[in-house]
N, C-alpha and C. Protein backbone atom coordinates (compact mmCIF):
# COMPACT_ATOMS: atom_id res chain seq x y z
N UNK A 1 0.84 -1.17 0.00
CA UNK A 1 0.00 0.00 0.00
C UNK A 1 0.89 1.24 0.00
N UNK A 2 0.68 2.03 -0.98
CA UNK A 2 1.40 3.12 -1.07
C UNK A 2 1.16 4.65 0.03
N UNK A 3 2.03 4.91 0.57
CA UNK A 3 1.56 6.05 1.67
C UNK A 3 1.29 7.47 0.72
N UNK A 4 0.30 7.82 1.55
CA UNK A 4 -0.27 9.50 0.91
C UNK A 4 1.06 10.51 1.33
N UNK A 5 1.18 11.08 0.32
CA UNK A 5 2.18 12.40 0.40
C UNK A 5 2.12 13.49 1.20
N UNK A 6 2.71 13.93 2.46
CA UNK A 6 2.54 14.71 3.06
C UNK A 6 2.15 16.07 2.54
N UNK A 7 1.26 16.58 3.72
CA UNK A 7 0.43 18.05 3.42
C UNK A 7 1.45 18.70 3.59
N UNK A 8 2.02 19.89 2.69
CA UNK A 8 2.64 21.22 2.71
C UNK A 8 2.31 22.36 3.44
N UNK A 9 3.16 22.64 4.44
CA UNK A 9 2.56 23.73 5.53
C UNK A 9 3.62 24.27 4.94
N UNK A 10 2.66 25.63 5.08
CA UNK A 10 3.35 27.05 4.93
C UNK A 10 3.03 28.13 5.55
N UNK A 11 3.87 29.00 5.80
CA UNK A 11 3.38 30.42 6.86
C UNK A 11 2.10 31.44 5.98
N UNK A 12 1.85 32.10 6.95
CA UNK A 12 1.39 33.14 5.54
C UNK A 12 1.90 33.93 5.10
N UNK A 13 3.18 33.71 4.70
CA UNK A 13 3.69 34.32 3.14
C UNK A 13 4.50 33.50 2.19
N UNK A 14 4.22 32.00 2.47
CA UNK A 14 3.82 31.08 1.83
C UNK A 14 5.12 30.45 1.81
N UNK A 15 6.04 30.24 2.54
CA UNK A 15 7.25 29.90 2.81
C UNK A 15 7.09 28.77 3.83
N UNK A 16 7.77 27.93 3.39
CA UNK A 16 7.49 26.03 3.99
C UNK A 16 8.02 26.48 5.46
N UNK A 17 6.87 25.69 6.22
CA UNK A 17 7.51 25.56 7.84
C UNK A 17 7.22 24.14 8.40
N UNK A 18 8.10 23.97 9.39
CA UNK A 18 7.64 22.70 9.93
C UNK A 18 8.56 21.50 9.41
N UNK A 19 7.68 20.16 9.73
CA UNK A 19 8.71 18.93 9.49
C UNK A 19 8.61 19.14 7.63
N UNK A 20 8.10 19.94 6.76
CA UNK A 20 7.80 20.16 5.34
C UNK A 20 9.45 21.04 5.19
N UNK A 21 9.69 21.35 5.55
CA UNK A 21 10.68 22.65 5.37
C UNK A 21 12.21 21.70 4.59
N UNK A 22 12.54 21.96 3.62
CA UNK A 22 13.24 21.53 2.74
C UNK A 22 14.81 20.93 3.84
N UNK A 23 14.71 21.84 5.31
CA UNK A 23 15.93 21.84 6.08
C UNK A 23 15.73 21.06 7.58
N UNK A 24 14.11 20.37 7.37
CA UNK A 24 14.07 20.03 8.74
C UNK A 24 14.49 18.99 9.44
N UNK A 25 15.16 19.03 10.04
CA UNK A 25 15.57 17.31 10.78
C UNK A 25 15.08 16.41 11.49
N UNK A 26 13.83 17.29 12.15
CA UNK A 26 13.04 16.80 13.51
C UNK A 26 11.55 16.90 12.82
N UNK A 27 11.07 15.82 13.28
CA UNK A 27 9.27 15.71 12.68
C UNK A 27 8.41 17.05 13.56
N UNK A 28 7.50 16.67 13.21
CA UNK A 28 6.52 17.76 13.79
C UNK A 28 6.31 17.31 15.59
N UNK A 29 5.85 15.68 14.94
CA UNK A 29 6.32 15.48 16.64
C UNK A 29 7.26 14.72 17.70
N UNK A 30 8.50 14.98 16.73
CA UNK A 30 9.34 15.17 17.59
C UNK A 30 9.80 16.52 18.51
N UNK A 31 9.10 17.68 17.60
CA UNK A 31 8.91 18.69 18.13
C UNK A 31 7.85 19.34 19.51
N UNK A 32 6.86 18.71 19.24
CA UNK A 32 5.61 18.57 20.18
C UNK A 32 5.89 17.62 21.52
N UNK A 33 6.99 16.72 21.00
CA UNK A 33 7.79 15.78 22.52
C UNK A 33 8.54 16.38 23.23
N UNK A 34 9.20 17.71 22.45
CA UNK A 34 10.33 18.47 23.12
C UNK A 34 9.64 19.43 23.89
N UNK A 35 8.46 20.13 23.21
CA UNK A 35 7.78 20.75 24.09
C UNK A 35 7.49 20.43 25.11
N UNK A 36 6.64 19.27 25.15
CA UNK A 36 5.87 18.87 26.21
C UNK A 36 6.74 18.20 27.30
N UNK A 37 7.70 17.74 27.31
CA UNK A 37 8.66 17.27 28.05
C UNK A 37 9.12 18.78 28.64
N UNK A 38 9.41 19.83 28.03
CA UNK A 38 10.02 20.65 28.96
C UNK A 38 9.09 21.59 29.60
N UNK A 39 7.62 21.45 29.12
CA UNK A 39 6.30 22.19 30.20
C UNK A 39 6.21 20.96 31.33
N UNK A 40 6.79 19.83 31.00
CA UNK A 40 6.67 18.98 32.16
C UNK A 40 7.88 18.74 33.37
N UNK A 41 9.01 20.01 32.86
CA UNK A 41 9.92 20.26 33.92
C UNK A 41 10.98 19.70 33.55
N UNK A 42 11.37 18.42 32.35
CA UNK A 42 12.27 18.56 32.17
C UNK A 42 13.66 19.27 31.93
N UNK A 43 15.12 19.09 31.90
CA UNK A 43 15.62 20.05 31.31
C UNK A 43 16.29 19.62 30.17
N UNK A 44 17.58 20.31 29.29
CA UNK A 44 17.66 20.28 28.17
C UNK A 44 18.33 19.18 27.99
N UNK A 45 19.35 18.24 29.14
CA UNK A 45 20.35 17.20 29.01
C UNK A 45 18.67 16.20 28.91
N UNK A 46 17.62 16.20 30.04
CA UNK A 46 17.24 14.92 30.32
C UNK A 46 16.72 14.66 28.70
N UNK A 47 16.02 15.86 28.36
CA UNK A 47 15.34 15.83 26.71
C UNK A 47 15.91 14.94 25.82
N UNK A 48 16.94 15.58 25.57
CA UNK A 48 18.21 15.17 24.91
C UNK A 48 18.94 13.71 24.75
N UNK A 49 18.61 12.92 26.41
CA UNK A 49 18.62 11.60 26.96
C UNK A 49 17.46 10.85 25.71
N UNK A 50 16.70 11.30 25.65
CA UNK A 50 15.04 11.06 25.26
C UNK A 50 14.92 10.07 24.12
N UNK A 51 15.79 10.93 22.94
CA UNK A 51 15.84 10.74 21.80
C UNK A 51 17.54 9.52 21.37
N UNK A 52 17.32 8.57 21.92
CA UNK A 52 17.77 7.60 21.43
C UNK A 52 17.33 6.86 19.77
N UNK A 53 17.11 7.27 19.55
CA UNK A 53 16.26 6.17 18.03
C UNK A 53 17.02 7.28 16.99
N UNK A 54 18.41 7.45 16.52
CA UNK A 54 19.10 7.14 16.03
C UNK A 54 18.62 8.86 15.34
N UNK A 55 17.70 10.00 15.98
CA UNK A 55 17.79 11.41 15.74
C UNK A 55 18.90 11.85 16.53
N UNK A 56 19.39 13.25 16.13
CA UNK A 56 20.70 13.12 17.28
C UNK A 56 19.78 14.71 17.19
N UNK A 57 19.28 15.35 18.25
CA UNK A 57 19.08 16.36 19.06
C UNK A 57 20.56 16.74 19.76
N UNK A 58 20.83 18.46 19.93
CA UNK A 58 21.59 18.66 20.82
C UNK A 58 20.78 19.37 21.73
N UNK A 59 21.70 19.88 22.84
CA UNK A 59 21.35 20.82 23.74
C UNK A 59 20.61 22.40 23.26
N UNK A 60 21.23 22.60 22.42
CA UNK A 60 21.01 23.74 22.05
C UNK A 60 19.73 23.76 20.98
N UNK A 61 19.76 22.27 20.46
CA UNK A 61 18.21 22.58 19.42
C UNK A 61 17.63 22.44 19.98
N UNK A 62 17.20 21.81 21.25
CA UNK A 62 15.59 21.75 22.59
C UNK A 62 15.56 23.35 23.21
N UNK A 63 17.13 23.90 23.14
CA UNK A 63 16.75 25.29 23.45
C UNK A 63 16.17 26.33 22.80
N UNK A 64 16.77 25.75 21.48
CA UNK A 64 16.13 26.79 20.52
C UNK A 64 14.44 26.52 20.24
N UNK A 65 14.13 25.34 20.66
CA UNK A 65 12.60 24.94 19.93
C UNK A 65 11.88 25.63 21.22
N UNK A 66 12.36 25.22 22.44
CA UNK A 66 11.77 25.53 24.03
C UNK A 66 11.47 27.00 24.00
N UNK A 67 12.22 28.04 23.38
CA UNK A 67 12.04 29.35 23.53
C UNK A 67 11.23 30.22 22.52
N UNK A 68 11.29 29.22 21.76
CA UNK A 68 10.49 29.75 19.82
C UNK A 68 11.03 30.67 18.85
N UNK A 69 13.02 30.22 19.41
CA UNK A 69 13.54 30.93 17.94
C UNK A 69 13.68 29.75 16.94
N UNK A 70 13.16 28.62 17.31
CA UNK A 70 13.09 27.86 16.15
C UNK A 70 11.67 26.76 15.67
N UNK A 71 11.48 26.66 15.28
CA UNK A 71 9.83 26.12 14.92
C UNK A 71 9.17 26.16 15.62
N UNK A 72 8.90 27.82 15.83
CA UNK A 72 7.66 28.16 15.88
C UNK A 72 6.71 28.48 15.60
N UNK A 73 6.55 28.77 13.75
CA UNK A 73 5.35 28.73 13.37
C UNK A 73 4.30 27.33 13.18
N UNK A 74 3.53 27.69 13.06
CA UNK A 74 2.47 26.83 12.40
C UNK A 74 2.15 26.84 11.07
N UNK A 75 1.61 25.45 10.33
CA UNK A 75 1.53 25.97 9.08
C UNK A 75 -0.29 25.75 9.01
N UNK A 76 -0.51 26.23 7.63
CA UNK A 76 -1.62 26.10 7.22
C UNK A 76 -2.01 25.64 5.91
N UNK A 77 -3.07 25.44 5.42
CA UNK A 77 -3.53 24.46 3.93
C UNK A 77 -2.74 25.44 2.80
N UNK A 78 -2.21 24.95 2.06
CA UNK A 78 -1.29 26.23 0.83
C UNK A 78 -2.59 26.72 0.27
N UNK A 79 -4.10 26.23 -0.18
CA UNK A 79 -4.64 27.44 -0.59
C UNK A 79 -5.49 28.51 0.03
N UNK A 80 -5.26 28.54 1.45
CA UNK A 80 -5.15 29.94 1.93
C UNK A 80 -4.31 31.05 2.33
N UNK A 81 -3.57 30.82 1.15
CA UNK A 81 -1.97 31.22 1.88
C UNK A 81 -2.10 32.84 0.71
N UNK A 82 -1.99 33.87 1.71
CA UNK A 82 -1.44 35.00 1.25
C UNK A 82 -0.10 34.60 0.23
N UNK A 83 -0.18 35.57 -0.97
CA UNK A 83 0.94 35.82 -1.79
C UNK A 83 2.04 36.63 -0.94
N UNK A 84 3.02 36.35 -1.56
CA UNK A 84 4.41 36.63 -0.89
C UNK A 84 4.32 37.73 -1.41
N UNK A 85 5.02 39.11 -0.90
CA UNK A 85 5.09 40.65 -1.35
C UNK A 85 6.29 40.57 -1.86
N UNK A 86 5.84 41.14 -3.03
CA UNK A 86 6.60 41.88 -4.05
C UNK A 86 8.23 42.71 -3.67
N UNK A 87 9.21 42.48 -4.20
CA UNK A 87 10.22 43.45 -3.75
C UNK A 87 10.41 44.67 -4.80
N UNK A 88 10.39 45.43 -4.58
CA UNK A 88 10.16 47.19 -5.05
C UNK A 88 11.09 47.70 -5.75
């Protein structure tokens, strides 16, 4: 049985985010594990412990996801996606 092709999330200005993003390493929920592990008090070594199954997380990418300089948008269906603006 052939698997369905993942949905394309994009911000609204139509630029790929998420486990879609041409650069991402970590799934969507491997991302949503990192969260929730560190609203549950973890810290960044135990996280880090977590991910045995052959992703290699560092310290610093649970920090960056934990604070939201790094995937933190959300995406949405591409055809409601605002056009990207024009450069002048």
């Amino acid at each position: 049985m052939a698997t369905s092709p993942k949905k394309l999330q994009v911000n609204n200005l139509g630029y790929r985010v998420g486990e879609t993003h041409h650069r991402a390493k970590l799934s969507d929920a491997d991302v949503e594990t990192i969260l929730y592990l560190h609203e549950a008090g973890l810290s960044y070594t135990q996280i880090v412990a977590k991910f045995d199954d052959g992703v290699t997380v560092s310290k610093s990418t649970v920090r960056d996801i934990t604070t939201g300089r790094i995937r933190h948008q959300t995406g949405q269906a591409p055809d409601g996606v605002a056009k990207r603006p024009k450069r002048g």
